[in-house]
Protein backbone atom coordinates (compact mmCIF):
# COMPACT_ATOMS: atom_id res chain seq x y z
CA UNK A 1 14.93 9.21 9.82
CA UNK A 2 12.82 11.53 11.85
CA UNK A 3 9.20 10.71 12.03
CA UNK A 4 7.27 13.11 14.11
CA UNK A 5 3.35 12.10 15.49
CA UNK A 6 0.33 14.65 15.21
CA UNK A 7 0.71 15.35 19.50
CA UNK A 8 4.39 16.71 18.80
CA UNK A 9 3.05 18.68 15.58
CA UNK A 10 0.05 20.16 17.74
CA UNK A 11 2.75 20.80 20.55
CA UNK A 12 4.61 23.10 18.64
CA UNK A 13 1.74 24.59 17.05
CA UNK A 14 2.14 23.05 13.66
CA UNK A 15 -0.04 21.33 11.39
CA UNK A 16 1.60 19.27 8.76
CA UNK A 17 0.76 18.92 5.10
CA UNK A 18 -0.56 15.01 4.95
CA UNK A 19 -0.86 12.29 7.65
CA UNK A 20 0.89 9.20 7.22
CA UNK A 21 -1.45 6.47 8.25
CA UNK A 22 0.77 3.46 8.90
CA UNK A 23 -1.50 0.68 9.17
CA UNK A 24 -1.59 -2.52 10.96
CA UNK A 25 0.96 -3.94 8.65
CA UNK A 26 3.40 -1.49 8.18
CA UNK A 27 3.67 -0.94 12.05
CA UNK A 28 4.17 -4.64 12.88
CA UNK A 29 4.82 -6.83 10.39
CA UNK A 30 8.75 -7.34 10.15
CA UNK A 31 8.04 -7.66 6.18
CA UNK A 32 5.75 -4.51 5.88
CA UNK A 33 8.03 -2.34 7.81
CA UNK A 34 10.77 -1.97 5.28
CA UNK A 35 7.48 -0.69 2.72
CA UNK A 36 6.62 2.13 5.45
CA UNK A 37 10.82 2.62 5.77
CA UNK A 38 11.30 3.24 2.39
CA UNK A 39 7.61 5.37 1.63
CA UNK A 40 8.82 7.53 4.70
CA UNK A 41 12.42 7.92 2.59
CA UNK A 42 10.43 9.13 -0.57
CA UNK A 43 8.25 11.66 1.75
CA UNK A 44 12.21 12.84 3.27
CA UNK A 45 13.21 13.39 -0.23
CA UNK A 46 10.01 15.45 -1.35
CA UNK A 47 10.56 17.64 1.24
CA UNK A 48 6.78 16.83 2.34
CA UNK A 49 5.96 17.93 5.99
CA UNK A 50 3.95 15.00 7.23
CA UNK A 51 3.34 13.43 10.68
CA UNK A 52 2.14 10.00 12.03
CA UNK A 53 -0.53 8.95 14.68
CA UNK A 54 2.00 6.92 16.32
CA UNK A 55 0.45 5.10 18.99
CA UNK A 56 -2.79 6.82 18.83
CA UNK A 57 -3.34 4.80 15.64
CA UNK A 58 -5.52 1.66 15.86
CA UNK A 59 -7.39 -0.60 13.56
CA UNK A 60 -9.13 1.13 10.91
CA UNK A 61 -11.94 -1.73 11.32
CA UNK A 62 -11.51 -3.03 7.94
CA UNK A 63 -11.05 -6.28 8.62
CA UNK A 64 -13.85 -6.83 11.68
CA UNK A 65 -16.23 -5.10 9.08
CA UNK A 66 -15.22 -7.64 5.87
CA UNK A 67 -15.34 -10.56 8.88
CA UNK A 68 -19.16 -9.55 9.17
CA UNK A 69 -18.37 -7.75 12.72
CA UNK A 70 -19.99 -4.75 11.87
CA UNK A 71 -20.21 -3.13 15.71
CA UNK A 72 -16.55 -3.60 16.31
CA UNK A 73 -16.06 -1.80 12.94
CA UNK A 74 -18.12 1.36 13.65
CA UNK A 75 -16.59 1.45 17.22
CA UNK A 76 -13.07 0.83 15.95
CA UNK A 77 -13.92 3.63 13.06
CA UNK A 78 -15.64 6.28 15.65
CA UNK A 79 -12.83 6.09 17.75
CA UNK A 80 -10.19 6.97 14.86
CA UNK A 81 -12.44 9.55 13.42
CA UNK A 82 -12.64 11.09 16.98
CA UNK A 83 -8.53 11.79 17.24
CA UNK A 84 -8.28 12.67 12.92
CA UNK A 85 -11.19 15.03 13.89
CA UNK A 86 -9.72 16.48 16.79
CA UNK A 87 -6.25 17.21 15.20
CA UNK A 88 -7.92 18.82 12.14
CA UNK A 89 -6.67 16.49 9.61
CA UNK A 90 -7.41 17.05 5.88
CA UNK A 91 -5.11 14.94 3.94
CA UNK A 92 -4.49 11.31 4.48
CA UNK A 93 -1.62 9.53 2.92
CA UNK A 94 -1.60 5.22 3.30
CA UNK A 95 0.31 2.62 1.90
CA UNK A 96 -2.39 -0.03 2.67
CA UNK A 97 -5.26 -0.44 -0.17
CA UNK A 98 -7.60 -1.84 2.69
CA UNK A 99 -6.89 1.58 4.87
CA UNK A 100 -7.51 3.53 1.76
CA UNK A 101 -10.83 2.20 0.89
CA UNK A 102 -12.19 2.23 4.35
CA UNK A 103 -11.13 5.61 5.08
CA UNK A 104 -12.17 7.30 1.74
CA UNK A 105 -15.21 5.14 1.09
CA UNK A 106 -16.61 3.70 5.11
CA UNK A 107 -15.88 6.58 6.78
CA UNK A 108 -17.46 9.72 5.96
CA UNK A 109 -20.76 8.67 6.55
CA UNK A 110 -19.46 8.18 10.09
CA UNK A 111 -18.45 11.96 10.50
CA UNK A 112 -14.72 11.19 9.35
CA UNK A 113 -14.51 13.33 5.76
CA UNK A 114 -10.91 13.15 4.42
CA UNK A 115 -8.83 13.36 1.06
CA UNK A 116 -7.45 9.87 1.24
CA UNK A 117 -4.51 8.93 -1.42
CA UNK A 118 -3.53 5.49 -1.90
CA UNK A 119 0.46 6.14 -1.50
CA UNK A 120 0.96 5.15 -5.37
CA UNK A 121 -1.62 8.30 -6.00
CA UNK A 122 0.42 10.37 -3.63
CA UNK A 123 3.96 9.67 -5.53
CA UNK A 124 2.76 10.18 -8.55
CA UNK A 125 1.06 13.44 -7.79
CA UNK A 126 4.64 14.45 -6.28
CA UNK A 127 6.40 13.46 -9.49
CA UNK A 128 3.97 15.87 -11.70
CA UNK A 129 4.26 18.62 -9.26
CA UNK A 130 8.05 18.61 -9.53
CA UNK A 131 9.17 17.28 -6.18
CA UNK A 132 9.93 13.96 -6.92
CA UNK A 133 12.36 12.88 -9.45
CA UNK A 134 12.85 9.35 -9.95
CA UNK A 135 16.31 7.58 -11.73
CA UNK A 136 16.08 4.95 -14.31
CA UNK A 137 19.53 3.94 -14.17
CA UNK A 138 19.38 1.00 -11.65
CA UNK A 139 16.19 -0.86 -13.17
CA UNK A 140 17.02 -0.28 -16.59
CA UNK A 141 15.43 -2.63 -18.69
CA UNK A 142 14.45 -5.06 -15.66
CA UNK A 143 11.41 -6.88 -16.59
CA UNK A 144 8.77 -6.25 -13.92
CA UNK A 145 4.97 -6.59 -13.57
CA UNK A 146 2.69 -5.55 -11.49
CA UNK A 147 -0.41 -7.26 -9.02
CA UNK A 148 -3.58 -5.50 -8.89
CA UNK A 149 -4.55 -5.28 -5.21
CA UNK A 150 -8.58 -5.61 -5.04
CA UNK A 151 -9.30 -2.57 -3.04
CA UNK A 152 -6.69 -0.09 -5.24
CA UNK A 153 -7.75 -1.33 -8.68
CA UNK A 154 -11.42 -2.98 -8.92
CA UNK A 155 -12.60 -1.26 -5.59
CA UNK A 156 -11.20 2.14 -6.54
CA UNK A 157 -10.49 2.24 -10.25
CA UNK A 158 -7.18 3.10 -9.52
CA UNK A 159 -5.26 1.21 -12.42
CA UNK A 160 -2.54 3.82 -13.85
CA UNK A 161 -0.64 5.27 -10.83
CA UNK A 162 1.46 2.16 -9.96
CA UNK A 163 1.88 1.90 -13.94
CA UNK A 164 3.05 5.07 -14.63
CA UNK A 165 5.43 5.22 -11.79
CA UNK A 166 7.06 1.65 -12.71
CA UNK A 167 7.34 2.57 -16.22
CA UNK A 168 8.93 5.71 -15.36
CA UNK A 169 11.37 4.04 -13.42
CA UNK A 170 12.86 2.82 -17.06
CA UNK A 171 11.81 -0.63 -16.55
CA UNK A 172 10.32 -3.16 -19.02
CA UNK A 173 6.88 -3.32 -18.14
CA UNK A 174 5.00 -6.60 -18.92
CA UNK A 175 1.46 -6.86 -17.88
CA UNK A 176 -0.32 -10.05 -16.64
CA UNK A 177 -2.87 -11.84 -18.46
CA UNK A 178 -5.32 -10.98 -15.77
CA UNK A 179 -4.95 -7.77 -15.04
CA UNK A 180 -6.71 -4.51 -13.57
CA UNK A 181 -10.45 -5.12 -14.00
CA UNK A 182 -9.73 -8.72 -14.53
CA UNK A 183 -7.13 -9.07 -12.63
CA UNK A 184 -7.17 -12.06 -9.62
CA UNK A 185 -6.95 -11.62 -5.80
CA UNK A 186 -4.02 -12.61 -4.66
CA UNK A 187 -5.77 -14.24 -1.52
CA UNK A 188 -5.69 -12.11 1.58
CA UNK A 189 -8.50 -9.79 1.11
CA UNK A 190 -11.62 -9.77 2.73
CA UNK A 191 -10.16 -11.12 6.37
CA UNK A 192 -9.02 -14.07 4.41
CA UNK A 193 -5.33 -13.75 5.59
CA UNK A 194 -7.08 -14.34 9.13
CA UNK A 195 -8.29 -17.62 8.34
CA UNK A 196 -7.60 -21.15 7.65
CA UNK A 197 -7.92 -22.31 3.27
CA UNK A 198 -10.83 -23.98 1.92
CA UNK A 199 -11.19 -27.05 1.05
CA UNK A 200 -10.00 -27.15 -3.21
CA UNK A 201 -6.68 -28.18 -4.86
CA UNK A 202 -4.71 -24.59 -4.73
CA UNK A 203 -4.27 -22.26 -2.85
CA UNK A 204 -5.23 -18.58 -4.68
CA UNK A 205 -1.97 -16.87 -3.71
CA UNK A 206 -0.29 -19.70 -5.82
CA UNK A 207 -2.50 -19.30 -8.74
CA UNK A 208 -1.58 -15.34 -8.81
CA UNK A 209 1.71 -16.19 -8.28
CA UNK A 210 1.75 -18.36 -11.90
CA UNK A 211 0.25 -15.92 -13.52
CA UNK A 212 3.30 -13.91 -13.28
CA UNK A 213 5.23 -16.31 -13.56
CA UNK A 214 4.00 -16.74 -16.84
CA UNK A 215 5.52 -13.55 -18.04
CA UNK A 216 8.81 -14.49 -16.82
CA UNK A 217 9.34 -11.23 -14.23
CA UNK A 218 12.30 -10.55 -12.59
CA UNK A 219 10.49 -8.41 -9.54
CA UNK A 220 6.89 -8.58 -9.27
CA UNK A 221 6.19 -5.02 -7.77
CA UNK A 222 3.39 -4.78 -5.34
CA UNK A 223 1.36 -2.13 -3.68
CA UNK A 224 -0.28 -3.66 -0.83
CA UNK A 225 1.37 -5.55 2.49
CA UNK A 226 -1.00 -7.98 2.43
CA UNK A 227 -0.03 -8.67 -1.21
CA UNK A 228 3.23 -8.60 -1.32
CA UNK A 229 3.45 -10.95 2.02
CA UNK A 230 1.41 -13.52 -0.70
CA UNK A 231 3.27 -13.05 -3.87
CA UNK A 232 6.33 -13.58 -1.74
CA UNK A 233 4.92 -17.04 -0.17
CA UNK A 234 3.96 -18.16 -4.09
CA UNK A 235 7.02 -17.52 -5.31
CA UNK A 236 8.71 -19.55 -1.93
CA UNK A 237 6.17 -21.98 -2.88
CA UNK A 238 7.10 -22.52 -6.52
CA UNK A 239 11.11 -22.32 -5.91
CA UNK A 240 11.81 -19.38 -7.47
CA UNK A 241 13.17 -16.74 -4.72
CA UNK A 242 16.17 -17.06 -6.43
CA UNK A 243 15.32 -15.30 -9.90
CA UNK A 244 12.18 -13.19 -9.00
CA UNK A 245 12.10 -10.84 -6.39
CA UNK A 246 8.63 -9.03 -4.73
CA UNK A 247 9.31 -5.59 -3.65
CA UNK A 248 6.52 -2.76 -3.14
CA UNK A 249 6.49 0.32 -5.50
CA UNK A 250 7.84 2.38 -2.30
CA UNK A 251 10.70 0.13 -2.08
CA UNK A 252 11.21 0.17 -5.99
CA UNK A 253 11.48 4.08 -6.30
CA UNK A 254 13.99 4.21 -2.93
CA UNK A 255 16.42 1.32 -4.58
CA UNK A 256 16.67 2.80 -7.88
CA UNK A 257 17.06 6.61 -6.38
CA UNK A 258 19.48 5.14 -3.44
CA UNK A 259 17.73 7.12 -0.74
């Protein structure tokens, strides 16, 4: 798969039609990188023309500014905004809810003013506009439900994209008993992935994790790397890798459309 960066765009004089911002997660994470793999396979099939940072991309700051580090936040933001600004970029595209909020909501009132979609938002504008077509042959009937992630759903108000897009995907769609407005953190949010639990008798990833169980799932689709990397460790925790899977909604639409 070819992924070109803005510098070779610029190079040849081109300017592509969204920027694919990666994230921390889906750059390193061994876990996270199959999410960006199969997002970049949906973008290949769309025939969108789209371009990453590469290794100009760095922290968007999120987490140093939900840590209470506010300085290292607006230096880490500043410097982004400075290369996005310089290579003209209007349309951001991320598979990361906390990238998403920062850069739609932190930082325009730092100079960087962008249309941000959450990469849920992105596929399903794709889908209405034609380019996207999705099979429902491979999850027909499989009973799937989805997890909230804070900073898509109660952040953004974002609720119906990842929905839609499952639904259309001819699964049967169960919803949790918490869900969208009410729906629970799965634990990572807010820098908490960074630090050790507090003291109480469960841990909140494992609490999430049995409230799906509850509806007896057989993938719980996610939208977030931090998310999914904490659904996954409930469901290790509770014995159950065997029957329920955790896949993003990326990695949903590029199974059942083999790309």
């Amino acid at each position: 798969m070819i992924v070109p960066t803005m510098a070779e765009m610029m190079a040849q004089g081109k300017q592509p039609e969204i920027l694919f911002w990666v994230g921390a997660a889906g750059s390193y994470d061994d876990r996270a990188k199959k999410i960006t793999r199969a997002f970049v396979k949906i973008l290949h099939a769309a025939k969108v023309d789209f371009a990453v940072l590469g290794t100009e991309e760095t922290s968007t700051g999120d987490v140093a500014k939900r840590a209470g580090n506010e300085m290292l936040f607006q230096m880490q933001a500043m410097m982004n905004i400075e290369v996005l600004n310089s290579y003209e970029i209007k349309t951001i595209v991320t598979a990361d809810p906390h990238s998403f909020n920062t850069l739609k909501n932190e930082y325009p009132e730092l100079g960087g003013n962008y249309k941000v979609y959450h990469h849920t938002q992105y596929i399903s504008k794709l889908i209405k506009e034609g380019r996207l077509t999705l099979s429902s042959k491979k999850l027909n009937n499989k009973n799937v439900t989805f997890h909230d992630p804070c900073y898509l759903g109660r952040a953004n108000g974002e609720f119906e994209s990842p929905r839609d897009i499952i639904k259309k995907l001819g699964t049967k769609y169960t919803e949790m008993k918490r869900s969208k407005s009410t729906a629970l953190c799965c634990g990572a949010g807010g820098a908490q992935m960074f630090k050790d639990a507090e003291k109480g008798n469960k841990e909140i990833n494992v609490l999430r994790t049995e409230d799906a169980i509850e509806v007896n799932p057989e993938i719980i689709a996610t939208a977030c790397p931090y998310c999914n990397t904490m659904m996954t460790d409930g469901v290790k925790v509770k014995e159950k890798e065997k029957t329920i899977q955790v896949l993003d909604i990326a990695e949903l639409i590029a199974n059942a459309n083999e790309l």
